[in-house]
PDB file of N, CA and C in Angstrom:
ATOM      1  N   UNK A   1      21.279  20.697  15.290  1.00  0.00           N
ATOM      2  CA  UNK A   1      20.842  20.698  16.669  1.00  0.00           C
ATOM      3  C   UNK A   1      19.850  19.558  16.931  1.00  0.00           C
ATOM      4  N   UNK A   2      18.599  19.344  15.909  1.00  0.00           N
ATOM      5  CA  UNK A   2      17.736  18.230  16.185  1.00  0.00           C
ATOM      6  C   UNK A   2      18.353  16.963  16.125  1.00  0.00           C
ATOM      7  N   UNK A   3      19.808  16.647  15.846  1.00  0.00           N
ATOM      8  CA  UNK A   3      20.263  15.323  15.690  1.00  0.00           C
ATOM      9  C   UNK A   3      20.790  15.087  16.579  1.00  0.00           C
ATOM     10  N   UNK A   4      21.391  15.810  17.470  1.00  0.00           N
ATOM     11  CA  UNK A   4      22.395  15.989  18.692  1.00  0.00           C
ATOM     12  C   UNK A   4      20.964  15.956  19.926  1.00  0.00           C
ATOM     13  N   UNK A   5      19.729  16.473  19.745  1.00  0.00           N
ATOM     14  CA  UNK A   5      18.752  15.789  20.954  1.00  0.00           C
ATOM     15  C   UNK A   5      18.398  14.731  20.527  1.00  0.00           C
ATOM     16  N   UNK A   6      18.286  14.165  19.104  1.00  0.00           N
ATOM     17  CA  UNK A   6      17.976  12.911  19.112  1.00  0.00           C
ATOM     18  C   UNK A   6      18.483  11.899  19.569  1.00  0.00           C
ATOM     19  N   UNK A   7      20.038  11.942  19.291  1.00  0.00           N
ATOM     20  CA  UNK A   7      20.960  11.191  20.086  1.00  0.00           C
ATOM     21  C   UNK A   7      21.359  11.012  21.840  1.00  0.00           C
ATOM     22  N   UNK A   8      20.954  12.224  22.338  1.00  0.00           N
ATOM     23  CA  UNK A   8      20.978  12.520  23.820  1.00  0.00           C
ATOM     24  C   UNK A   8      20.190  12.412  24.261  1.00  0.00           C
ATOM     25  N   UNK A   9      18.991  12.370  23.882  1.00  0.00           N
ATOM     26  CA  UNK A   9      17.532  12.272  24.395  1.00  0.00           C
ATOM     27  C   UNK A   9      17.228  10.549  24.703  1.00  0.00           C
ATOM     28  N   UNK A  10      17.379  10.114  23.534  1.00  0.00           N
ATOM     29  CA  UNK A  10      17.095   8.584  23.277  1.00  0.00           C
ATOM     30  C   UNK A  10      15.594   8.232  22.453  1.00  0.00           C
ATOM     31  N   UNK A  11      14.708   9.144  22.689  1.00  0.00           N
ATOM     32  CA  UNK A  11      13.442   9.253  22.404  1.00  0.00           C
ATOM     33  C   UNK A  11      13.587   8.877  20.803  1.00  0.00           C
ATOM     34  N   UNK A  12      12.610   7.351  20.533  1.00  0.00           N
ATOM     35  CA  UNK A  12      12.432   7.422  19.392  1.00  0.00           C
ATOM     36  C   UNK A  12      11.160   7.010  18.701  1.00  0.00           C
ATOM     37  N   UNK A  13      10.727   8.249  18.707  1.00  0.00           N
ATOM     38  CA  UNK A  13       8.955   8.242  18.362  1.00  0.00           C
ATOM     39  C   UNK A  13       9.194   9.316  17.364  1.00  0.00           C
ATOM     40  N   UNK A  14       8.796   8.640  16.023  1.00  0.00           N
ATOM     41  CA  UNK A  14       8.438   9.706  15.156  1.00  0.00           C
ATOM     42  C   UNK A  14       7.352  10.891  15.263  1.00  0.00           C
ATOM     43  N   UNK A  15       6.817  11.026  16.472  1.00  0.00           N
ATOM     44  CA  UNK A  15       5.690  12.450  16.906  1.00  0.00           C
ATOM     45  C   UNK A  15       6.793  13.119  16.812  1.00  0.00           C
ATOM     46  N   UNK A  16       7.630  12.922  17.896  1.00  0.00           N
ATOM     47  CA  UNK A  16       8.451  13.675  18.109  1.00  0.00           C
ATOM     48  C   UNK A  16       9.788  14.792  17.250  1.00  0.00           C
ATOM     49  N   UNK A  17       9.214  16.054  16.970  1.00  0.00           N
ATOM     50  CA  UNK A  17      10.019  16.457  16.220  1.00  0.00           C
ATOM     51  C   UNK A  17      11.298  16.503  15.966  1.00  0.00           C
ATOM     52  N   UNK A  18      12.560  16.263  16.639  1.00  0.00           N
ATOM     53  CA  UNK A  18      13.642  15.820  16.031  1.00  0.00           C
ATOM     54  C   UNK A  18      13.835  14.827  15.640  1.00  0.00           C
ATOM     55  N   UNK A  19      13.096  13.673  15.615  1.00  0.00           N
ATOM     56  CA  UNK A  19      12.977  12.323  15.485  1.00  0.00           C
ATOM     57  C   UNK A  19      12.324  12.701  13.845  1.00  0.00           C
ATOM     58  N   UNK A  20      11.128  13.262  13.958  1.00  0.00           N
ATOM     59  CA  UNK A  20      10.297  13.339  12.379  1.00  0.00           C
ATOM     60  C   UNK A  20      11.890  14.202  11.741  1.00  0.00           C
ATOM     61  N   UNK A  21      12.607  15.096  12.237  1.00  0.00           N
ATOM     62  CA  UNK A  21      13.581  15.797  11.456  1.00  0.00           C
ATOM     63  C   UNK A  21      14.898  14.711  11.127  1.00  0.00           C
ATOM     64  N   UNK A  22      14.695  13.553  11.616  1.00  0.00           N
ATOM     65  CA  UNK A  22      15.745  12.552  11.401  1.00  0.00           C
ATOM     66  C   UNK A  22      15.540  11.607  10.317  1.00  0.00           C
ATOM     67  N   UNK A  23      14.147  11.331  10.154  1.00  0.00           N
ATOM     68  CA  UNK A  23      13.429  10.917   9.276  1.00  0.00           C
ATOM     69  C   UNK A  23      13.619  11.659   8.158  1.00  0.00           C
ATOM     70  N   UNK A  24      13.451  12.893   7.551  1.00  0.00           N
ATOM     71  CA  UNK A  24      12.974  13.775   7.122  1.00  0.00           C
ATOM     72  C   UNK A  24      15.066  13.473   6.145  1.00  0.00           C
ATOM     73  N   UNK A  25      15.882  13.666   7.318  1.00  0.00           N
ATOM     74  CA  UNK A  25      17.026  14.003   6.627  1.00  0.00           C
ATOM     75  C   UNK A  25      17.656  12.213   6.023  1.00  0.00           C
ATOM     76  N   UNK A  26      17.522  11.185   6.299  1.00  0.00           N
ATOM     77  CA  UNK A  26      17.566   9.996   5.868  1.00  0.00           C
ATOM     78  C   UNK A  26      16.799  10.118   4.407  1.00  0.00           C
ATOM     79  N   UNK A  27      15.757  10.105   4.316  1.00  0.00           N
ATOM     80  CA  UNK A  27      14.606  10.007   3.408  1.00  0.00           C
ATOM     81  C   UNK A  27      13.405   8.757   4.144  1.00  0.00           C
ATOM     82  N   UNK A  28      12.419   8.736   3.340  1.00  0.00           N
ATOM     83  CA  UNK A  28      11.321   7.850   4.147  1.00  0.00           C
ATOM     84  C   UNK A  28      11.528   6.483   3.338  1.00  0.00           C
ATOM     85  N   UNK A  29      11.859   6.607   2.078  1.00  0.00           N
ATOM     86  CA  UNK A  29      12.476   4.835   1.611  1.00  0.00           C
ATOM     87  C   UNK A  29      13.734   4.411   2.540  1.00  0.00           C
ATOM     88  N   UNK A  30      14.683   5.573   2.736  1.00  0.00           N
ATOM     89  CA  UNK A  30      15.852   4.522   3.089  1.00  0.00           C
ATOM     90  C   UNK A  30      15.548   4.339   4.509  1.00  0.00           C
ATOM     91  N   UNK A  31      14.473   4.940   5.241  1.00  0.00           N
ATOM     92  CA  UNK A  31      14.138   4.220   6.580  1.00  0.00           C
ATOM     93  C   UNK A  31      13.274   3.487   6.850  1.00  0.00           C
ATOM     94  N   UNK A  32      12.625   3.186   5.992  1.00  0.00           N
ATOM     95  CA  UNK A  32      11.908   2.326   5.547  1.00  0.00           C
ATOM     96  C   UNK A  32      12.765   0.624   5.879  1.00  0.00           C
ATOM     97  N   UNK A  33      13.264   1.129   5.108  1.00  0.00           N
ATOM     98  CA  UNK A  33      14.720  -0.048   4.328  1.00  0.00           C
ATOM     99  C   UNK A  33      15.585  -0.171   6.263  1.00  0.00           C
ATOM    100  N   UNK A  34      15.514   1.112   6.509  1.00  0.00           N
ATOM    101  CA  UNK A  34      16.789   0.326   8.168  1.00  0.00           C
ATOM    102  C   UNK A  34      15.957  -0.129   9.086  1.00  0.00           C
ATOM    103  N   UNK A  35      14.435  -0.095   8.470  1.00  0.00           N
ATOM    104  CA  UNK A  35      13.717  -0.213   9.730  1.00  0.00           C
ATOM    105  C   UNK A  35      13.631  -2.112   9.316  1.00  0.00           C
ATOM    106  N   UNK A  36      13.153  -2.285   8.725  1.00  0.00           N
ATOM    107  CA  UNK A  36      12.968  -3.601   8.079  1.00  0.00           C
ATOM    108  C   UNK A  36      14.512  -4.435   8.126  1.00  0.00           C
ATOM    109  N   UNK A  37      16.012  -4.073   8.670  1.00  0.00           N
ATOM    110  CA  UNK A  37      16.833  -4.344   8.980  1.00  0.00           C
ATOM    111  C   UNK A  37      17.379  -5.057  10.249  1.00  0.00           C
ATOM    112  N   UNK A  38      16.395  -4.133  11.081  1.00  0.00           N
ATOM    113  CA  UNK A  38      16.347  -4.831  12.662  1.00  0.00           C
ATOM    114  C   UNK A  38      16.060  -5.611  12.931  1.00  0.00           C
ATOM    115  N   UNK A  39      16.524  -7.267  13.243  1.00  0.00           N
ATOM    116  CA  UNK A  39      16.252  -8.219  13.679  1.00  0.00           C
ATOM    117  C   UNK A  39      15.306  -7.887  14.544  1.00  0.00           C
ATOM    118  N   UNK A  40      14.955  -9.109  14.405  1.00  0.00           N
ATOM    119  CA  UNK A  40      13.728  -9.633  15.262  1.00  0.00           C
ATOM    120  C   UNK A  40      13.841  -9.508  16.473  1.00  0.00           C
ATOM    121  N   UNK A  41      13.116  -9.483  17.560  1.00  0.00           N
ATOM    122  CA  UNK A  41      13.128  -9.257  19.134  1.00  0.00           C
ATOM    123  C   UNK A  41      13.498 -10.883  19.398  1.00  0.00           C
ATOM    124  N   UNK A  42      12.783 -11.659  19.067  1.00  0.00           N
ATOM    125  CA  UNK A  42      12.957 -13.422  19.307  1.00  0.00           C
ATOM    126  C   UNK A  42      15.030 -13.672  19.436  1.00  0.00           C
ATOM    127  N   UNK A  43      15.173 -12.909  17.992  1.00  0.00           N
ATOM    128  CA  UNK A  43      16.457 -13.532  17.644  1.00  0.00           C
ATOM    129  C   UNK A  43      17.615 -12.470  18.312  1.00  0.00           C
ATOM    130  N   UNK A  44      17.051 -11.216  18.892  1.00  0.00           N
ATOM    131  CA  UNK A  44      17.966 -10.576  19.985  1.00  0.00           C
ATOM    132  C   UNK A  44      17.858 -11.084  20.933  1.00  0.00           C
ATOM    133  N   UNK A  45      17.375 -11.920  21.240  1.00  0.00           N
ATOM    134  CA  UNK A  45      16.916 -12.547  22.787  1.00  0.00           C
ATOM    135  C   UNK A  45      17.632 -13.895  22.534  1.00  0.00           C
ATOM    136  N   UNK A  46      17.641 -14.477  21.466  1.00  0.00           N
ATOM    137  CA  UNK A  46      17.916 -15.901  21.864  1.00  0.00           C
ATOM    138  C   UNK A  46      19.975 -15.756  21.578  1.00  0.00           C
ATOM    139  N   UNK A  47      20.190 -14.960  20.794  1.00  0.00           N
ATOM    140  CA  UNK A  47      21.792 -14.152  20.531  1.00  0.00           C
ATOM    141  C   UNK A  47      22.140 -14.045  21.890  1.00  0.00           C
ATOM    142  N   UNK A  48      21.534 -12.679  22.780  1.00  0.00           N
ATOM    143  CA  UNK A  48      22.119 -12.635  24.724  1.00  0.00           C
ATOM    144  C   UNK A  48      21.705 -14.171  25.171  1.00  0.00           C
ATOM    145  N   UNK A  49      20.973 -15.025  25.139  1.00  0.00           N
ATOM    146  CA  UNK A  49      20.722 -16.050  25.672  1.00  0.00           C
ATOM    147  C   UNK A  49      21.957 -16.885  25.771  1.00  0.00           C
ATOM    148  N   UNK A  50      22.441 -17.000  24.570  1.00  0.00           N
ATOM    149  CA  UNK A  50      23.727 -17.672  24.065  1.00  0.00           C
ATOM    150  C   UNK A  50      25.118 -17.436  24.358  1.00  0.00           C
ATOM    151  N   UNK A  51      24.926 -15.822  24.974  1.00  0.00           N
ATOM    152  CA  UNK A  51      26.222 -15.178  24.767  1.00  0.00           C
ATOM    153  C   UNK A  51      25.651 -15.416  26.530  1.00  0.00           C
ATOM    154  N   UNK A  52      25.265 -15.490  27.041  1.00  0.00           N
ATOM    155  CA  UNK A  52      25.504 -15.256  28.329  1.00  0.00           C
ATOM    156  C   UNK A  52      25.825 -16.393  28.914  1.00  0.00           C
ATOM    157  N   UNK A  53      25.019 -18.045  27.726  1.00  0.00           N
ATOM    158  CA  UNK A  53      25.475 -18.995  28.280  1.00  0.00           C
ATOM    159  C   UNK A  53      27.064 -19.619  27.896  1.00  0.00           C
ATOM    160  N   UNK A  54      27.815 -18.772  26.585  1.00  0.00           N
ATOM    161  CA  UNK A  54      29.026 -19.010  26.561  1.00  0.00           C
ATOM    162  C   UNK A  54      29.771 -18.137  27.646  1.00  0.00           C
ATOM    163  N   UNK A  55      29.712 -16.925  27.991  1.00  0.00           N
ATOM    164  CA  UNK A  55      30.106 -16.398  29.228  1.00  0.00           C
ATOM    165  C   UNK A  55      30.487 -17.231  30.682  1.00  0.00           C
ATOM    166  N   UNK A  56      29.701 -18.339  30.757  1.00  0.00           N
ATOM    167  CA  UNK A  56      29.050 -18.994  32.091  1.00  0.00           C
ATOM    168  C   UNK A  56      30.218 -20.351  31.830  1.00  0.00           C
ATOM    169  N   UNK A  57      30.080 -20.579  30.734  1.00  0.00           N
ATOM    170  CA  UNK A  57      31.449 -21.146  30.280  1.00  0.00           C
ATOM    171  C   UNK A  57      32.386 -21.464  30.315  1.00  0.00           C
ATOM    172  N   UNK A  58      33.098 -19.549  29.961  1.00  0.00           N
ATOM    173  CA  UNK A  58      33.727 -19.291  29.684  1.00  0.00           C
ATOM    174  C   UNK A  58      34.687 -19.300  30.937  1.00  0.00           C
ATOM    175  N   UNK A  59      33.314 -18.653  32.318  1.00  0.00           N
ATOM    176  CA  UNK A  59      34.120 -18.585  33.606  1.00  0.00           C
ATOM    177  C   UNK A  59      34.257 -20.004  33.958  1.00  0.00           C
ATOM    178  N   UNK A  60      33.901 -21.146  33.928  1.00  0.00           N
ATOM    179  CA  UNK A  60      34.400 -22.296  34.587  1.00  0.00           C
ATOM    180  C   UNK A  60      35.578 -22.563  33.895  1.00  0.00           C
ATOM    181  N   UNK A  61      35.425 -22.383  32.666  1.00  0.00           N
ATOM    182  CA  UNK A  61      36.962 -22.963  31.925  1.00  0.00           C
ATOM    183  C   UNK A  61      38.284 -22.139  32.666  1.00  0.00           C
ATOM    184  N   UNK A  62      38.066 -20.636  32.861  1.00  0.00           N
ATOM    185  CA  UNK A  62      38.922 -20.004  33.593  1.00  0.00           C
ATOM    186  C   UNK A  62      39.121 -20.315  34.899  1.00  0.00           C
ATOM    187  N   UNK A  63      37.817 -20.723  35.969  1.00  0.00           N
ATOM    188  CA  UNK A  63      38.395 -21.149  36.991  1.00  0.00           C
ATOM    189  C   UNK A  63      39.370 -22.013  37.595  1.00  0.00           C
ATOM    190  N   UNK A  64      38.736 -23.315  35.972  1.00  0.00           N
ATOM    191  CA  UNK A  64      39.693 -24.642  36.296  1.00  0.00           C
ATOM    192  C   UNK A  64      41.139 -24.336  36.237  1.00  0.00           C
ATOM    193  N   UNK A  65      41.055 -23.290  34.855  1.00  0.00           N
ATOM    194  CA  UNK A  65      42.919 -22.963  34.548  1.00  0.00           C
ATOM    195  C   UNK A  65      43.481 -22.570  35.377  1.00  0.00           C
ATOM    196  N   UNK A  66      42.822 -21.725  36.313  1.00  0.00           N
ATOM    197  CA  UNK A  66      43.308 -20.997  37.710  1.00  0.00           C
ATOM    198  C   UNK A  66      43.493 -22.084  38.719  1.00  0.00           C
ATOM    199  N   UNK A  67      42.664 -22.595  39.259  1.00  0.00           N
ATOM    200  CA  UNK A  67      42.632 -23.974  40.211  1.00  0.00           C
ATOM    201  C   UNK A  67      43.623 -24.927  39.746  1.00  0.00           C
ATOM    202  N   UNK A  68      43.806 -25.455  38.285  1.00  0.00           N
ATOM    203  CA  UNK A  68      44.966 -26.229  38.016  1.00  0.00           C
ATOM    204  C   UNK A  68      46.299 -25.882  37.563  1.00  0.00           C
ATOM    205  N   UNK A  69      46.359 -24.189  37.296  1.00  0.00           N
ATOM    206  CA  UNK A  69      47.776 -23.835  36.848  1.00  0.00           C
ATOM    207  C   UNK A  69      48.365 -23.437  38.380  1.00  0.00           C
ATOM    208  N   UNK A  70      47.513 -23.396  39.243  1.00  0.00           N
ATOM    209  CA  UNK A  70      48.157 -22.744  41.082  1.00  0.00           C
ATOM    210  C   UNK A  70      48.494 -24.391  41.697  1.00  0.00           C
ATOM    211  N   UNK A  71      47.698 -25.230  40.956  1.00  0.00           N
ATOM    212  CA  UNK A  71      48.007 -26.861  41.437  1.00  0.00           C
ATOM    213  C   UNK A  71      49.011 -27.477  41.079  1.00  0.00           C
ATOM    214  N   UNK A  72      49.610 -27.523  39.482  1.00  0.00           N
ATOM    215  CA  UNK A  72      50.402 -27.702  39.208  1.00  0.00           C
ATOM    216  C   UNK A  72      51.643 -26.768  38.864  1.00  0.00           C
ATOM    217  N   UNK A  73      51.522 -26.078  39.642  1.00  0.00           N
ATOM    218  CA  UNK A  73      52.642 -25.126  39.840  1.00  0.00           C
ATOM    219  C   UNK A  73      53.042 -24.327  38.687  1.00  0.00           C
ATOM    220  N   UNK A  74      52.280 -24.280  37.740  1.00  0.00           N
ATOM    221  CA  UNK A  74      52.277 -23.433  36.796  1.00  0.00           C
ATOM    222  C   UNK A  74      52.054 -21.554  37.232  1.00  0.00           C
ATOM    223  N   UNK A  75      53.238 -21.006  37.459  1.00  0.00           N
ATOM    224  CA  UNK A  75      53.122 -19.849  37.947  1.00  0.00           C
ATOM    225  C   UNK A  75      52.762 -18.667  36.942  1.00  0.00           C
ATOM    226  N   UNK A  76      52.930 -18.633  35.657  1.00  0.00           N
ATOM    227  CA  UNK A  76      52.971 -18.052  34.668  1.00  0.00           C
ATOM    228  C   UNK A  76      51.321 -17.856  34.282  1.00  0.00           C
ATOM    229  N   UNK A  77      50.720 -19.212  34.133  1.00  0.00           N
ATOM    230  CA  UNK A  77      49.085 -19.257  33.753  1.00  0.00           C
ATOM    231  C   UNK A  77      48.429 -18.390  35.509  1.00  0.00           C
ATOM    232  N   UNK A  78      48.886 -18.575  36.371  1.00  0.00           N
ATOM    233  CA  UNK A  78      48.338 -18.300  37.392  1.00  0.00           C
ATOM    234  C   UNK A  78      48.329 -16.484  37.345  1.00  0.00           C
ATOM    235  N   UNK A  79      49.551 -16.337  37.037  1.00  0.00           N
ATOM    236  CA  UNK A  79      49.843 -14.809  37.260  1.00  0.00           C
ATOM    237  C   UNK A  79      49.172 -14.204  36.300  1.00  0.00           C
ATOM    238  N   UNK A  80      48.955 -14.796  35.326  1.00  0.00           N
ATOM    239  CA  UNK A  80      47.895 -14.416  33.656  1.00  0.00           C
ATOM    240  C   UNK A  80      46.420 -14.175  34.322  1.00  0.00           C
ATOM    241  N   UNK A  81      46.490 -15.195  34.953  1.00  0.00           N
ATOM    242  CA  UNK A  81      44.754 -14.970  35.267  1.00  0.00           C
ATOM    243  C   UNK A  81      44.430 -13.872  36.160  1.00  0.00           C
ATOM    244  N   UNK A  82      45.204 -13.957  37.520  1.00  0.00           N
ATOM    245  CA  UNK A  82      45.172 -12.723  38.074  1.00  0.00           C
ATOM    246  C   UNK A  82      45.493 -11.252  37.620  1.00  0.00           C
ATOM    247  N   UNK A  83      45.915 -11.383  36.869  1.00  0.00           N
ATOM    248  CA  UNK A  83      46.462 -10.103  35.448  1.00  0.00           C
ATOM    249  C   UNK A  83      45.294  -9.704  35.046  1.00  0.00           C
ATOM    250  N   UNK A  84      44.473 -10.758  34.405  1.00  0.00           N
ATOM    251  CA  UNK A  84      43.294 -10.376  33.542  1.00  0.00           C
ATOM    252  C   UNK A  84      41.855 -10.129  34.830  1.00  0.00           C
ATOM    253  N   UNK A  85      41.946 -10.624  36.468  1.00  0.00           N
ATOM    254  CA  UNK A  85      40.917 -10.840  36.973  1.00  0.00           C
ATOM    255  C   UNK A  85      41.385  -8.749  37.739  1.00  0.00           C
ATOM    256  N   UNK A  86      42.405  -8.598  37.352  1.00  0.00           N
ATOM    257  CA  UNK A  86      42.487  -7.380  38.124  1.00  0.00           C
ATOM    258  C   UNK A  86      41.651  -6.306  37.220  1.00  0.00           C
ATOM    259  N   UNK A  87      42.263  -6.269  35.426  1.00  0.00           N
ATOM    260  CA  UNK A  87      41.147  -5.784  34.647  1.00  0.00           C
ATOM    261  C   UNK A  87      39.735  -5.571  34.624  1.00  0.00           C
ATOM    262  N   UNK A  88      39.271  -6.691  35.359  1.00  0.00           N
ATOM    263  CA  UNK A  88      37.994  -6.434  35.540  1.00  0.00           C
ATOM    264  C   UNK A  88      37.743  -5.764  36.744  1.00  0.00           C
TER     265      UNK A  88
END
Protein backbone atom coordinates (compact mmCIF):
# COMPACT_ATOMS: atom_id res chain seq x y z
CA UNK A 1 0.00 0.00 0.00
CA UNK A 2 2.90 2.57 0.98
CA UNK A 3 4.38 2.09 -2.58
CA UNK A 4 1.22 2.61 -4.52
CA UNK A 5 0.90 6.34 -2.42
CA UNK A 6 4.30 6.83 -3.13
CA UNK A 7 3.84 6.55 -6.67
CA UNK A 8 0.39 8.48 -6.77
CA UNK A 9 1.20 10.97 -4.45
CA UNK A 10 4.53 12.12 -6.08
CA UNK A 11 5.80 13.33 -2.69
CA UNK A 12 9.39 12.68 -2.31
CA UNK A 13 10.62 13.61 1.07
CA UNK A 14 12.03 11.07 3.12
CA UNK A 15 9.86 12.61 6.45
CA UNK A 16 7.39 11.28 4.80
CA UNK A 17 6.39 7.84 5.75
CA UNK A 18 5.83 5.91 2.66
CA UNK A 19 8.71 7.50 1.18
CA UNK A 20 11.00 6.46 4.58
CA UNK A 21 9.03 2.84 3.80
CA UNK A 22 10.53 3.01 0.20
CA UNK A 23 13.78 3.63 1.48
CA UNK A 24 13.53 1.14 4.08
CA UNK A 25 12.49 -1.63 1.26
CA UNK A 26 15.48 -0.66 -1.39
CA UNK A 27 18.07 -0.64 1.45
CA UNK A 28 19.98 2.73 2.46
CA UNK A 29 23.35 1.69 0.37
CA UNK A 30 21.51 0.90 -2.74
CA UNK A 31 19.82 4.40 -2.46
CA UNK A 32 22.45 5.84 -1.66
CA UNK A 33 24.00 4.46 -4.94
CA UNK A 34 20.47 5.71 -7.21
CA UNK A 35 20.68 8.79 -5.58
CA UNK A 36 24.27 9.62 -6.67
CA UNK A 37 22.96 8.35 -10.27
CA UNK A 38 20.89 11.36 -11.08
CA UNK A 39 22.44 13.63 -13.30
CA UNK A 40 23.04 16.80 -12.62
CA UNK A 41 20.30 19.62 -12.87
CA UNK A 42 22.97 21.71 -15.31
CA UNK A 43 23.12 18.61 -17.63
CA UNK A 44 19.11 18.01 -17.55
CA UNK A 45 18.79 21.41 -18.62
CA UNK A 46 21.32 21.72 -21.19
CA UNK A 47 19.91 17.79 -22.75
CA UNK A 48 15.92 19.78 -23.09
CA UNK A 49 17.93 22.77 -24.32
CA UNK A 50 19.19 20.67 -27.20
CA UNK A 51 16.31 18.59 -27.75
CA UNK A 52 14.12 21.47 -28.11
CA UNK A 53 16.62 23.14 -30.34
CA UNK A 54 16.73 19.92 -32.63
CA UNK A 55 12.85 19.94 -32.51
CA UNK A 56 12.90 23.68 -33.97
CA UNK A 57 14.83 22.03 -36.65
CA UNK A 58 13.33 19.47 -37.12
CA UNK A 59 10.04 21.60 -37.93
CA UNK A 60 11.71 23.78 -40.63
CA UNK A 61 13.21 20.79 -42.33
CA UNK A 62 9.52 19.47 -42.43
CA UNK A 63 8.09 22.61 -43.54
CA UNK A 64 10.46 22.96 -46.47
CA UNK A 65 9.58 19.15 -47.48
CA UNK A 66 5.99 20.20 -47.35
CA UNK A 67 6.43 23.63 -49.24
CA UNK A 68 8.71 21.81 -51.85
CA UNK A 69 7.09 18.32 -52.25
CA UNK A 70 3.34 20.49 -52.90
CA UNK A 71 5.84 22.68 -55.36
CA UNK A 72 7.20 20.15 -57.15
CA UNK A 73 4.39 18.13 -57.44
CA UNK A 74 5.49 15.51 -55.41
CA UNK A 75 2.09 14.19 -54.16
CA UNK A 76 3.22 11.23 -52.17
CA UNK A 77 5.82 13.39 -49.73
CA UNK A 78 2.91 15.87 -49.46
CA UNK A 79 0.25 13.34 -48.45
CA UNK A 80 3.08 11.83 -45.87
CA UNK A 81 3.28 14.98 -44.21
CA UNK A 82 -0.25 15.64 -43.84
CA UNK A 83 -0.55 11.93 -42.60
CA UNK A 84 1.91 12.58 -39.91
CA UNK A 85 0.56 16.50 -39.21
CA UNK A 86 -2.98 14.82 -38.58
CA UNK A 87 -1.22 12.50 -35.76
CA UNK A 88 -0.45 15.22 -33.98
Amino acid sequence: MWFHMVLSGGFNDPKVLPFAQLIKQVGFERWEQLKKAIPDTNELQEFARNKVSQLEQYDIVVEAMQAGGEKLGYPIVSAQIQFFKRLN
